[in-house]
Protein backbone atom coordinates (compact mmCIF):
# COMPACT_ATOMS: atom_id res chain seq x y z
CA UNK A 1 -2.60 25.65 -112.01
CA UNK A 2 -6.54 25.57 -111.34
CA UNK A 3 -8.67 24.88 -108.40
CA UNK A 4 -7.96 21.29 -106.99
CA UNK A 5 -10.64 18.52 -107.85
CA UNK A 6 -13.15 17.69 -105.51
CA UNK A 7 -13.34 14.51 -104.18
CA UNK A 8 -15.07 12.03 -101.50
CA UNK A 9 -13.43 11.77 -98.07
CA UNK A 10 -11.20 8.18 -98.72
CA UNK A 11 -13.13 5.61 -96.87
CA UNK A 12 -10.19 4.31 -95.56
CA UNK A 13 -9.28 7.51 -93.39
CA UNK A 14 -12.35 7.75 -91.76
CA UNK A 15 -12.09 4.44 -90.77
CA UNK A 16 -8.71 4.75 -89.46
CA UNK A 17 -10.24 7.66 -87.64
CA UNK A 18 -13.05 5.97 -86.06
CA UNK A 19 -10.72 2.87 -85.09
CA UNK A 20 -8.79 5.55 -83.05
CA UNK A 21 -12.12 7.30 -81.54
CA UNK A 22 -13.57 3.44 -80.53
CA UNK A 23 -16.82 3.88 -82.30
CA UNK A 24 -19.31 0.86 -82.41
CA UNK A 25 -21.12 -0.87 -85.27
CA UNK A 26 -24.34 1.21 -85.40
CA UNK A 27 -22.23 4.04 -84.88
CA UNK A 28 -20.16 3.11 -87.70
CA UNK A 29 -23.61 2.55 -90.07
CA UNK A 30 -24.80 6.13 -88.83
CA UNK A 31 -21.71 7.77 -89.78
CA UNK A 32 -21.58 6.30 -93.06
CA UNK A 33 -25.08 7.69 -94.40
CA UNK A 34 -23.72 10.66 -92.41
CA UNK A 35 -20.57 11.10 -94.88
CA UNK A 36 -22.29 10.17 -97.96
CA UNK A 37 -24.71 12.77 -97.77
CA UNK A 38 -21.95 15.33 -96.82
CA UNK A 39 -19.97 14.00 -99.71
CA UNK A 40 -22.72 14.60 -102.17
CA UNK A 41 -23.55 17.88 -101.24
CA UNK A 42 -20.48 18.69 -100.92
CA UNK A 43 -19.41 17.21 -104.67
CA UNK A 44 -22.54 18.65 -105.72
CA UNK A 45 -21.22 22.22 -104.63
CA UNK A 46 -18.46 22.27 -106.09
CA UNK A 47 -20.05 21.35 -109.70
CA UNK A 48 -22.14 23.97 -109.20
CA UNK A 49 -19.08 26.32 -108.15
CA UNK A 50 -17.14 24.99 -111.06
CA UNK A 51 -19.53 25.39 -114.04
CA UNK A 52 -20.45 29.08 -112.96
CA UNK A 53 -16.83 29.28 -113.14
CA UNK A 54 -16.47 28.02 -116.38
CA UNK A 55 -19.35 30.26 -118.06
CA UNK A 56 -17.76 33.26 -116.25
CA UNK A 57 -15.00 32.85 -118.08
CA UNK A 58 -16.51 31.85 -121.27
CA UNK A 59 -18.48 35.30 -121.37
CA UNK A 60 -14.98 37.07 -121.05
């Protein structure tokens, strides 16, 4: 079994979270840009992880 697959944080979730934590429209909006530059980073990363993985392995 490999590595598990990377994927954004469900939308869903964090707004169930931030429901629960009372946060406010513009609060909300920040947040979001907030996530979806964490999100492509962090997707980003793992590509990068992921194909330096694969040649690794192709070089064996």
């Amino acid at each position: 079994m490999g590595r598990p697959v990377a994927q954004p944080i469900p939308w869903q979730l964090v707004m169930e979270w931030v429901d629960r934590h009372g946060y406010v429209d513009h609060d909300r909006r920040m947040l979001d840009v907030c996530m979806q530059a964490m999100d492509k980073a962090f997707l980003a990363s793992e590509a990068e992880q992921r194909a330096a993985e694969a040649a690794r392995r192709a070089k064996q």
